[in-house]
PDB file of N, CA and C in Angstrom:
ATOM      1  N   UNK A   1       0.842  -1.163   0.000  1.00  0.00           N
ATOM      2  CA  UNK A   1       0.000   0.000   0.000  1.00  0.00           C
ATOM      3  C   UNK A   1       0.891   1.230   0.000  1.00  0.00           C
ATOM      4  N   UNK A   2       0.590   2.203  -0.673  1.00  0.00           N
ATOM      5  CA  UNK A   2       1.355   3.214  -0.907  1.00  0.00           C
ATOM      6  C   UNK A   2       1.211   4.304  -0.100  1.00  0.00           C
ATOM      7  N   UNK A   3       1.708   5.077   0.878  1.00  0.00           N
ATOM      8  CA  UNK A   3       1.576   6.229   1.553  1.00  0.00           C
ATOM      9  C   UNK A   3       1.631   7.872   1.232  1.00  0.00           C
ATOM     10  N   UNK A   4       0.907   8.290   0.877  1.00  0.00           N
ATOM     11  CA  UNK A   4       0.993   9.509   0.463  1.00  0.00           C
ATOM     12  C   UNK A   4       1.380  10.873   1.518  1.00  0.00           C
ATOM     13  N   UNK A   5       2.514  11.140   0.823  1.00  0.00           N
ATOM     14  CA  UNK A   5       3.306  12.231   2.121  1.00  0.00           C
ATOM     15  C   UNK A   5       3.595  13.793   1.790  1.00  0.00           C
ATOM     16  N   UNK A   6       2.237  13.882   1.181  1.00  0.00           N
ATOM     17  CA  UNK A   6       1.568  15.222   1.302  1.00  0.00           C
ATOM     18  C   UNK A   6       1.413  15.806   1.953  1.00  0.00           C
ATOM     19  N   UNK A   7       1.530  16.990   2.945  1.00  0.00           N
ATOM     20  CA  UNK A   7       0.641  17.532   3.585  1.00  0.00           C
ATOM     21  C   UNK A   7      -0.691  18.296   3.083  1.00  0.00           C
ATOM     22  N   UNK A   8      -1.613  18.141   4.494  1.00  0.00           N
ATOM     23  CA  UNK A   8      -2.820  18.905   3.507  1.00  0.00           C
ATOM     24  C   UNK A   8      -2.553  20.848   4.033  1.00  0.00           C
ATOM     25  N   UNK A   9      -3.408  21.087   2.925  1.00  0.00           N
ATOM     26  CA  UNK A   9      -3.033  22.652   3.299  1.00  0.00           C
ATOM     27  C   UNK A   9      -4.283  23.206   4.266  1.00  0.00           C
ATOM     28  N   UNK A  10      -3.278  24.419   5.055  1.00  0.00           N
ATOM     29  CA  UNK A  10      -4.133  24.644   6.085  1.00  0.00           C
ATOM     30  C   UNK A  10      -5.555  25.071   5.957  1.00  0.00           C
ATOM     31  N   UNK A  11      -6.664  25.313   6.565  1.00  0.00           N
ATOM     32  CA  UNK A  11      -7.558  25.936   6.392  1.00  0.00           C
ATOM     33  C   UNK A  11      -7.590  27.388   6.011  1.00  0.00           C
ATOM     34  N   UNK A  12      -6.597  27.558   6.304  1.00  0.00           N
ATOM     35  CA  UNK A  12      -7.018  29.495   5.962  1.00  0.00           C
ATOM     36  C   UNK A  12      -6.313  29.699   4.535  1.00  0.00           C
ATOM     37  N   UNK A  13      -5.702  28.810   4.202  1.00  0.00           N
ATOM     38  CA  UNK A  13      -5.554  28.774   2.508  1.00  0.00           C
ATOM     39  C   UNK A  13      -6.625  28.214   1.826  1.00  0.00           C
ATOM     40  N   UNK A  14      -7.430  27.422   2.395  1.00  0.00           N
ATOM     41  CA  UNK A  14      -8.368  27.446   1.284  1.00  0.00           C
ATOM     42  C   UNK A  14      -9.443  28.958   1.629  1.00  0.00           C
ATOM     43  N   UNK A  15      -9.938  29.052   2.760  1.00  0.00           N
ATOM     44  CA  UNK A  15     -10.423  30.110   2.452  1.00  0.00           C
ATOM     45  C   UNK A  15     -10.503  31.235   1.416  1.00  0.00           C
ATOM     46  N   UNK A  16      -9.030  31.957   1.433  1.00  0.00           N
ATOM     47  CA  UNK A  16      -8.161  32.345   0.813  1.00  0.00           C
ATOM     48  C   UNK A  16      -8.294  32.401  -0.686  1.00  0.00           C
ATOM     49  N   UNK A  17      -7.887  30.907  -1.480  1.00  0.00           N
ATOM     50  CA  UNK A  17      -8.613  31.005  -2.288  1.00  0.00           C
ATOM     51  C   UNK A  17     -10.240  30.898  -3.117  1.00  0.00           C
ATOM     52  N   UNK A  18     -10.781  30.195  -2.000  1.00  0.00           N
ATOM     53  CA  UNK A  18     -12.433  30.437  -2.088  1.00  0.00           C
ATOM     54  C   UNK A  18     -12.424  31.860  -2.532  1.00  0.00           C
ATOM     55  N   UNK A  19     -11.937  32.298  -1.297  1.00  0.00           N
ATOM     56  CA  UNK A  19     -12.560  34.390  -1.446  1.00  0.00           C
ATOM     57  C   UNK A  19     -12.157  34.835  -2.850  1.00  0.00           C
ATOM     58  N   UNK A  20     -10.723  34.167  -3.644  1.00  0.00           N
ATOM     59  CA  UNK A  20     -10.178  34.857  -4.681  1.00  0.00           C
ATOM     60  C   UNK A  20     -11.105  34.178  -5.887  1.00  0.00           C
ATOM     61  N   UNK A  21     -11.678  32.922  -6.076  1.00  0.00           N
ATOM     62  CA  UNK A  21     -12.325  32.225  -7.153  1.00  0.00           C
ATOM     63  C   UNK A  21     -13.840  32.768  -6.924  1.00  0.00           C
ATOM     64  N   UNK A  22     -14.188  33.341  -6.045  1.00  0.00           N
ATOM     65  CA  UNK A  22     -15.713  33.376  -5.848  1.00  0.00           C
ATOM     66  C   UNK A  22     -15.838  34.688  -6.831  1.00  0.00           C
ATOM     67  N   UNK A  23     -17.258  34.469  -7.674  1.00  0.00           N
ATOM     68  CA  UNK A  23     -17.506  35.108  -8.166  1.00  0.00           C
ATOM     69  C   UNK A  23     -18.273  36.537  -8.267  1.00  0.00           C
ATOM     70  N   UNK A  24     -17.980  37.530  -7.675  1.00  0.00           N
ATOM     71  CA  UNK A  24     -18.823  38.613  -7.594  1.00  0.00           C
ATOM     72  C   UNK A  24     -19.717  38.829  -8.376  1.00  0.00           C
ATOM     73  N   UNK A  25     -21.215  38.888  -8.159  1.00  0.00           N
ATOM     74  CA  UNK A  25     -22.697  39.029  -8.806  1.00  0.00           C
ATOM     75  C   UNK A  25     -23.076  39.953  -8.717  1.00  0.00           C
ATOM     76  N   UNK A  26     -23.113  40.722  -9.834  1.00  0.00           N
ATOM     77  CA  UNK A  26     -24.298  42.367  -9.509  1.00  0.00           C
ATOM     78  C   UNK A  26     -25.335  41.819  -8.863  1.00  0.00           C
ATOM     79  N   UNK A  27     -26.201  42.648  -8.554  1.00  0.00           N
ATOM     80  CA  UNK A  27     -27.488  43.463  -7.927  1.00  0.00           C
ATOM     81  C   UNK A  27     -28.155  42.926  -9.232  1.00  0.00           C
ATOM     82  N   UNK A  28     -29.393  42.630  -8.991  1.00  0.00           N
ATOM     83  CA  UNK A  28     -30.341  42.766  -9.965  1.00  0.00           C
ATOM     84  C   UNK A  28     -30.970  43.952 -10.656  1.00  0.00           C
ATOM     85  N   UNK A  29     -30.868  43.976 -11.712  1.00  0.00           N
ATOM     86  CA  UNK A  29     -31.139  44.942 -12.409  1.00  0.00           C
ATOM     87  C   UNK A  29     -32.530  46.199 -11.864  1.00  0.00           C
ATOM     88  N   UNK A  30     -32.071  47.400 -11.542  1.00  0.00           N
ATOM     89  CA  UNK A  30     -32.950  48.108 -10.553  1.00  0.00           C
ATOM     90  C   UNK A  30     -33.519  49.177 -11.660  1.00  0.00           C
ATOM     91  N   UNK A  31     -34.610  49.692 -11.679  1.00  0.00           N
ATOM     92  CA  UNK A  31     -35.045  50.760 -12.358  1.00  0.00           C
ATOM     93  C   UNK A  31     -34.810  51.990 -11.877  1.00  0.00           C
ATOM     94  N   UNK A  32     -33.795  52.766 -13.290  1.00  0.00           N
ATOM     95  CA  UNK A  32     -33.468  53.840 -13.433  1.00  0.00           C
ATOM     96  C   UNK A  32     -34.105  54.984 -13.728  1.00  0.00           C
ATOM     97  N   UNK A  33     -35.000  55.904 -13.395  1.00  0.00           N
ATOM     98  CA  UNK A  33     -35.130  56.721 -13.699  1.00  0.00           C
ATOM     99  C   UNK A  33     -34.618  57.723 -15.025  1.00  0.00           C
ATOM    100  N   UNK A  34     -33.733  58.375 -14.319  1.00  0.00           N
ATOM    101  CA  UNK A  34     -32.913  59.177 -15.455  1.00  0.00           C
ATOM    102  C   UNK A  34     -32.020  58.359 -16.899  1.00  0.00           C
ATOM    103  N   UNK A  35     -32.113  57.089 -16.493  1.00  0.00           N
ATOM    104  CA  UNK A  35     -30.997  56.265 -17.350  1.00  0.00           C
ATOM    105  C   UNK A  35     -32.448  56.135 -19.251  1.00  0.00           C
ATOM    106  N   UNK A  36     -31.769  56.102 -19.918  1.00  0.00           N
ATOM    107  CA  UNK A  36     -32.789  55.680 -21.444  1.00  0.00           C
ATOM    108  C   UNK A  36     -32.728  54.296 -21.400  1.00  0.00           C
ATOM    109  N   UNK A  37     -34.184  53.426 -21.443  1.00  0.00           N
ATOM    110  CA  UNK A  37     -34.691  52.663 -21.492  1.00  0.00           C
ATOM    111  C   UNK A  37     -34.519  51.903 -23.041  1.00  0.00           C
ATOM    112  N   UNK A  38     -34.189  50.753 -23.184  1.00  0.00           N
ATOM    113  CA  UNK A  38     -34.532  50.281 -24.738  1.00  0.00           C
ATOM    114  C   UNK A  38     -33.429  50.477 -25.334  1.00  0.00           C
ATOM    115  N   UNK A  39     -33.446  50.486 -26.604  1.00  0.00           N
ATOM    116  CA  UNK A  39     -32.375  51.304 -27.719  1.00  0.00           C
ATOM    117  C   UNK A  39     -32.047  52.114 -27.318  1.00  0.00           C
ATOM    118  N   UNK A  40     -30.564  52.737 -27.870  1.00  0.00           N
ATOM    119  CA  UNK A  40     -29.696  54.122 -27.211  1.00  0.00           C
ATOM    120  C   UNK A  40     -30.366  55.040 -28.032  1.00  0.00           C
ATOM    121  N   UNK A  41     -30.213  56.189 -27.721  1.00  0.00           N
ATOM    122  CA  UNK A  41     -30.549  57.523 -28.467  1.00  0.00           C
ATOM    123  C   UNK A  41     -29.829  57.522 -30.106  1.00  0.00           C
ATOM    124  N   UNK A  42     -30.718  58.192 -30.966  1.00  0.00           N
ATOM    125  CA  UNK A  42     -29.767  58.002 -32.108  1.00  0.00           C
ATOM    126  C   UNK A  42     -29.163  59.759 -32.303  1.00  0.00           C
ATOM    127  N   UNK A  43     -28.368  59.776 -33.092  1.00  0.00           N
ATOM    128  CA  UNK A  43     -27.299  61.504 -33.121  1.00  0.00           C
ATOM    129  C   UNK A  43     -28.543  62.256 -32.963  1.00  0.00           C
ATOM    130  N   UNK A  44     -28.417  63.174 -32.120  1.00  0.00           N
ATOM    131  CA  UNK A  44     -29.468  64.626 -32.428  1.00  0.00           C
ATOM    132  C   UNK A  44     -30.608  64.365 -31.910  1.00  0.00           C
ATOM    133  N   UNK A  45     -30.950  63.008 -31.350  1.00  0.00           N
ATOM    134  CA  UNK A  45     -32.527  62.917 -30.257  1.00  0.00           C
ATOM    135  C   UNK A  45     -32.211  63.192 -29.141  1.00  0.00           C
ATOM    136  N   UNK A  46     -34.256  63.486 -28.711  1.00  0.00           N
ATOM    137  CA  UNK A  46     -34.020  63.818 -27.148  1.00  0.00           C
ATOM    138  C   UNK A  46     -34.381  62.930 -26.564  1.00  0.00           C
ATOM    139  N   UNK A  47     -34.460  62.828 -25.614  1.00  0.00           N
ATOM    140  CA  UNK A  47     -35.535  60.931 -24.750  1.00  0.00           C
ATOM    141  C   UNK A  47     -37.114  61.966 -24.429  1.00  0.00           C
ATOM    142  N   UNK A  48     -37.358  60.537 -24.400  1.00  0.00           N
ATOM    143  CA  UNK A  48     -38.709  60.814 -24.416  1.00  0.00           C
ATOM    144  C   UNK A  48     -39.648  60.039 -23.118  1.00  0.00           C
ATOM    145  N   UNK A  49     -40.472  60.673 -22.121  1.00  0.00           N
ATOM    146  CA  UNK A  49     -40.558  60.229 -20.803  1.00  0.00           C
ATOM    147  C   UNK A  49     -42.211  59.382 -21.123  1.00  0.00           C
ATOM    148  N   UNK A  50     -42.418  57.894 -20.963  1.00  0.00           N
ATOM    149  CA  UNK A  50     -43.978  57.616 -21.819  1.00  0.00           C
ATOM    150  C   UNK A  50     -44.658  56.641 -20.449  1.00  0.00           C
ATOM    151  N   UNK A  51     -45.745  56.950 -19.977  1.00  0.00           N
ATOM    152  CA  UNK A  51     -46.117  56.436 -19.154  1.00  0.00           C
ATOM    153  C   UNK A  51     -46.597  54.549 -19.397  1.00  0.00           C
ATOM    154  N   UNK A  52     -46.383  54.032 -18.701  1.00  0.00           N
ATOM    155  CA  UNK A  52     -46.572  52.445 -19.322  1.00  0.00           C
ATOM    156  C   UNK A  52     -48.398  51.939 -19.449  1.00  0.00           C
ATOM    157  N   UNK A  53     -48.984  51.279 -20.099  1.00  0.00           N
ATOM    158  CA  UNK A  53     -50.354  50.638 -19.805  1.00  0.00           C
ATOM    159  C   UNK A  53     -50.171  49.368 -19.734  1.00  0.00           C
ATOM    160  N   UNK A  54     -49.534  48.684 -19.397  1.00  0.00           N
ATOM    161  CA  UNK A  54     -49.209  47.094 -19.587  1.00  0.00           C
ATOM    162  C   UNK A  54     -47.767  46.890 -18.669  1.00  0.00           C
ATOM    163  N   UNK A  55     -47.639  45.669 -18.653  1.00  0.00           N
ATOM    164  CA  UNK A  55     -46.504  45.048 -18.037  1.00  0.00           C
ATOM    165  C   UNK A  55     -45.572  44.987 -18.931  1.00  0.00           C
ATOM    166  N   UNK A  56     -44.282  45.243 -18.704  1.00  0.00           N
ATOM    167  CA  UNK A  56     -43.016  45.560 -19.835  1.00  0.00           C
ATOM    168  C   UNK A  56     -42.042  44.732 -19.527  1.00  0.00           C
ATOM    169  N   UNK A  57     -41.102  43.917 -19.859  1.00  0.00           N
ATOM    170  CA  UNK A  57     -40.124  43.688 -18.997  1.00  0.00           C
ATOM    171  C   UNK A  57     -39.079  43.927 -20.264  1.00  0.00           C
ATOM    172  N   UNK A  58     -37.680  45.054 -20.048  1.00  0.00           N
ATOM    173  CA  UNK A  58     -36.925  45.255 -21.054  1.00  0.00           C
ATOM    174  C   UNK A  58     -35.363  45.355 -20.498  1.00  0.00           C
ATOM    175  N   UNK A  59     -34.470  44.524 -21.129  1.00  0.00           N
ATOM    176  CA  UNK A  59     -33.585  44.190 -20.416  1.00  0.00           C
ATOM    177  C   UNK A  59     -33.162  44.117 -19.160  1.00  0.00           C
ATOM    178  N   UNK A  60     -34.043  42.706 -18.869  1.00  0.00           N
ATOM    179  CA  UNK A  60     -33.889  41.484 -17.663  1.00  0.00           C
ATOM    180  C   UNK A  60     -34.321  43.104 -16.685  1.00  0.00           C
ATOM    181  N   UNK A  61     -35.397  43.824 -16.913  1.00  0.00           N
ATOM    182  CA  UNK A  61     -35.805  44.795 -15.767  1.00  0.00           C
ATOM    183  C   UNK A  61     -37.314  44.279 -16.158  1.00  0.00           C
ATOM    184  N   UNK A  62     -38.130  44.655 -14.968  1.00  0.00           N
ATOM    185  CA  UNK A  62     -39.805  44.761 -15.341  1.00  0.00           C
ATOM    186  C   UNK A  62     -40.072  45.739 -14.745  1.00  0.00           C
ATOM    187  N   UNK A  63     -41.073  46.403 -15.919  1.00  0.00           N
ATOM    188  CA  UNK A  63     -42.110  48.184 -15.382  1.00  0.00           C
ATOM    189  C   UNK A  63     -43.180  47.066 -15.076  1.00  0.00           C
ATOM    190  N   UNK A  64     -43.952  47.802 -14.511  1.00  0.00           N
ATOM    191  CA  UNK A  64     -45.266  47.400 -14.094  1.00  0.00           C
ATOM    192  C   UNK A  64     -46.475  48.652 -14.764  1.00  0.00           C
ATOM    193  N   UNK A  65     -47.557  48.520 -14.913  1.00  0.00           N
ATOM    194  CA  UNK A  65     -48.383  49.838 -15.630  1.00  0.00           C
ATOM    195  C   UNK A  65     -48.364  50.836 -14.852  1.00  0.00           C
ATOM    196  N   UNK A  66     -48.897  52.130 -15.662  1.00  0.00           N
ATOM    197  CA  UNK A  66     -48.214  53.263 -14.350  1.00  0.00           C
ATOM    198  C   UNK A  66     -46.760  53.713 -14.218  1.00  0.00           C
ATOM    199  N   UNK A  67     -45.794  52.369 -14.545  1.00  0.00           N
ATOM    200  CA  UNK A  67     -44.651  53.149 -14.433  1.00  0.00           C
ATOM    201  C   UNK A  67     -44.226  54.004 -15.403  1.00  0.00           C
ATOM    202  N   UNK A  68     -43.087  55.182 -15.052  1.00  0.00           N
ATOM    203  CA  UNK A  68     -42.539  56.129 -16.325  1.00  0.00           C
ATOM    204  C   UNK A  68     -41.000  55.761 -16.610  1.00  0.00           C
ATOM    205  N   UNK A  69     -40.920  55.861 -18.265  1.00  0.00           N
ATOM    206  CA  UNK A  69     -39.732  55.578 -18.239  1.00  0.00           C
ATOM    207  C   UNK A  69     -39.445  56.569 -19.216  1.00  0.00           C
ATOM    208  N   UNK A  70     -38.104  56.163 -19.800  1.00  0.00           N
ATOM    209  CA  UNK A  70     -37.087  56.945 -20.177  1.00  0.00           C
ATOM    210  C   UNK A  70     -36.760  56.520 -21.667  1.00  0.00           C
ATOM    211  N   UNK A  71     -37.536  56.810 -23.119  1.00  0.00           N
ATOM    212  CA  UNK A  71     -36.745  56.235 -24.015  1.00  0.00           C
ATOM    213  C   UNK A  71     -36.607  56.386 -25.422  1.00  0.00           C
ATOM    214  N   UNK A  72     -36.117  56.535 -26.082  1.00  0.00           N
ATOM    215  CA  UNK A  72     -35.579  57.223 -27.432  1.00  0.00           C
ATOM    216  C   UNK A  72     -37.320  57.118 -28.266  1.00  0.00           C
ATOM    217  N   UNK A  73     -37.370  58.559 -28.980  1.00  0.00           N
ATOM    218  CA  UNK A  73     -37.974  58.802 -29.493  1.00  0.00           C
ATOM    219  C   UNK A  73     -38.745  57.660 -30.442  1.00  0.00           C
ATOM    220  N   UNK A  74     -38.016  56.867 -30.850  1.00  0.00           N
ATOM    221  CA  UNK A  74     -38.528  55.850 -32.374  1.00  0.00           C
ATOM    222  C   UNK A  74     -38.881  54.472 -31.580  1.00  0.00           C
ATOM    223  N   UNK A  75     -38.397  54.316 -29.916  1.00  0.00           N
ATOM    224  CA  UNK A  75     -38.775  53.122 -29.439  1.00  0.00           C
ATOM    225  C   UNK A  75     -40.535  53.263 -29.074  1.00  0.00           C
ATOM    226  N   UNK A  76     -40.401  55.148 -28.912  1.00  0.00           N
ATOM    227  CA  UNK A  76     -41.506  55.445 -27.991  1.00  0.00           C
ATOM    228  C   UNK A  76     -43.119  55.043 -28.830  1.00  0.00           C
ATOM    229  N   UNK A  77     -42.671  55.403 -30.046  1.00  0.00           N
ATOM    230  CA  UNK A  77     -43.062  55.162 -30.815  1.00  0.00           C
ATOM    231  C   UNK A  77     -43.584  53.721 -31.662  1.00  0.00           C
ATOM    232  N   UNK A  78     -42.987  53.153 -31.205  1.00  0.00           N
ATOM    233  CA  UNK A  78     -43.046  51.144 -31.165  1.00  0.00           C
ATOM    234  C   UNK A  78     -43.918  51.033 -30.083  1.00  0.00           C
ATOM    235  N   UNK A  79     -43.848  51.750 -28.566  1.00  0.00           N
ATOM    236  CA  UNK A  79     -44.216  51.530 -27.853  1.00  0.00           C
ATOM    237  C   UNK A  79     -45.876  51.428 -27.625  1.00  0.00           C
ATOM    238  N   UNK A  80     -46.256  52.562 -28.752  1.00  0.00           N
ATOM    239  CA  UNK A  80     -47.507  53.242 -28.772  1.00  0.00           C
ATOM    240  C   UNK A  80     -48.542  52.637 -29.573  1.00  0.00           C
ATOM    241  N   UNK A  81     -47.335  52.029 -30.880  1.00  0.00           N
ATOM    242  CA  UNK A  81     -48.183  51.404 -31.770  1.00  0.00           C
ATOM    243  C   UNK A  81     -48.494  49.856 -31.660  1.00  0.00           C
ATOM    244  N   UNK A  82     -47.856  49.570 -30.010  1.00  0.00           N
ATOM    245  CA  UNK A  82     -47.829  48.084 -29.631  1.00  0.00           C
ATOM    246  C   UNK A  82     -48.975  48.514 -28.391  1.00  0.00           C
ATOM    247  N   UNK A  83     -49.587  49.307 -28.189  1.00  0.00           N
ATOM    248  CA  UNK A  83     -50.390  49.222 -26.848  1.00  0.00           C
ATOM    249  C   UNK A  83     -49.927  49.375 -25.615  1.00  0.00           C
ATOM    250  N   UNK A  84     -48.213  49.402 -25.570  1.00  0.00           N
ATOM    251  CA  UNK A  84     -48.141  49.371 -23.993  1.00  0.00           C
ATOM    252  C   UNK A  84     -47.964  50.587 -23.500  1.00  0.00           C
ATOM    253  N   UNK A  85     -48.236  51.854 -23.849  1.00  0.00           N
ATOM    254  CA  UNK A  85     -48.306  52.952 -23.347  1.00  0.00           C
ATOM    255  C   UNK A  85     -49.662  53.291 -23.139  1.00  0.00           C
ATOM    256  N   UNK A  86     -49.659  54.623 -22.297  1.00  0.00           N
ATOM    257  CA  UNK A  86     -51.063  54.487 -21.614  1.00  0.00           C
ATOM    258  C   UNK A  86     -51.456  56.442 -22.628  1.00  0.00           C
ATOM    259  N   UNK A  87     -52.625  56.475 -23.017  1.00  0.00           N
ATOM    260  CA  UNK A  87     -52.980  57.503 -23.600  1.00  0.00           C
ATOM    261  C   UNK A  87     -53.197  58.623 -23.273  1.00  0.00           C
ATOM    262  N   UNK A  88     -52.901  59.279 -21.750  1.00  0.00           N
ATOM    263  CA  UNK A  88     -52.682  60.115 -21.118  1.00  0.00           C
ATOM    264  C   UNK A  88     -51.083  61.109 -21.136  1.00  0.00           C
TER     265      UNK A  88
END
């Protein structure tokens, strides 16, 4: 039988590297206010602020109806002609 004459390494080295391999995870994606929603702005637009009528969810975020967001003129516009904006 063969003896293996390793030592094992201490505990606070593995810690150690646990802490260095572990992977840091953002926050879940939080709704921005001021930030543009959707597609980026294209040269020379302004954003455009559109109240929601429906449930939205747009990059891995969800509005709920009622909410206001933030978003380039030509999305706002998709937005309107899809129903999920509210006509107020």
């Amino acid at each position: 039988m063969a003896t293996n004459t390793t030592t094992k390494k201490v505990a606070a080295d593995t810690s150690e590297s646990a802490a260095t391999t572990t992977e840091v995870r953002p926050e879940p994606a939080t709704r921005r206010a001021s930030a543009v929603v959707g597609p980026p702005l294209g040269e020379g637009q302004e954003p455009v602020t559109v109240t929601l009528s429906h449930h939205l969810r747009i990059d891995s975020t969800d509005y709920t109806p009622g909410d206001k967001i933030t978003v380039s003129p030509d999305y706002a516009r998709r937005l309107r002609g899809q129903g999920f904006t509210a006509r107020t």
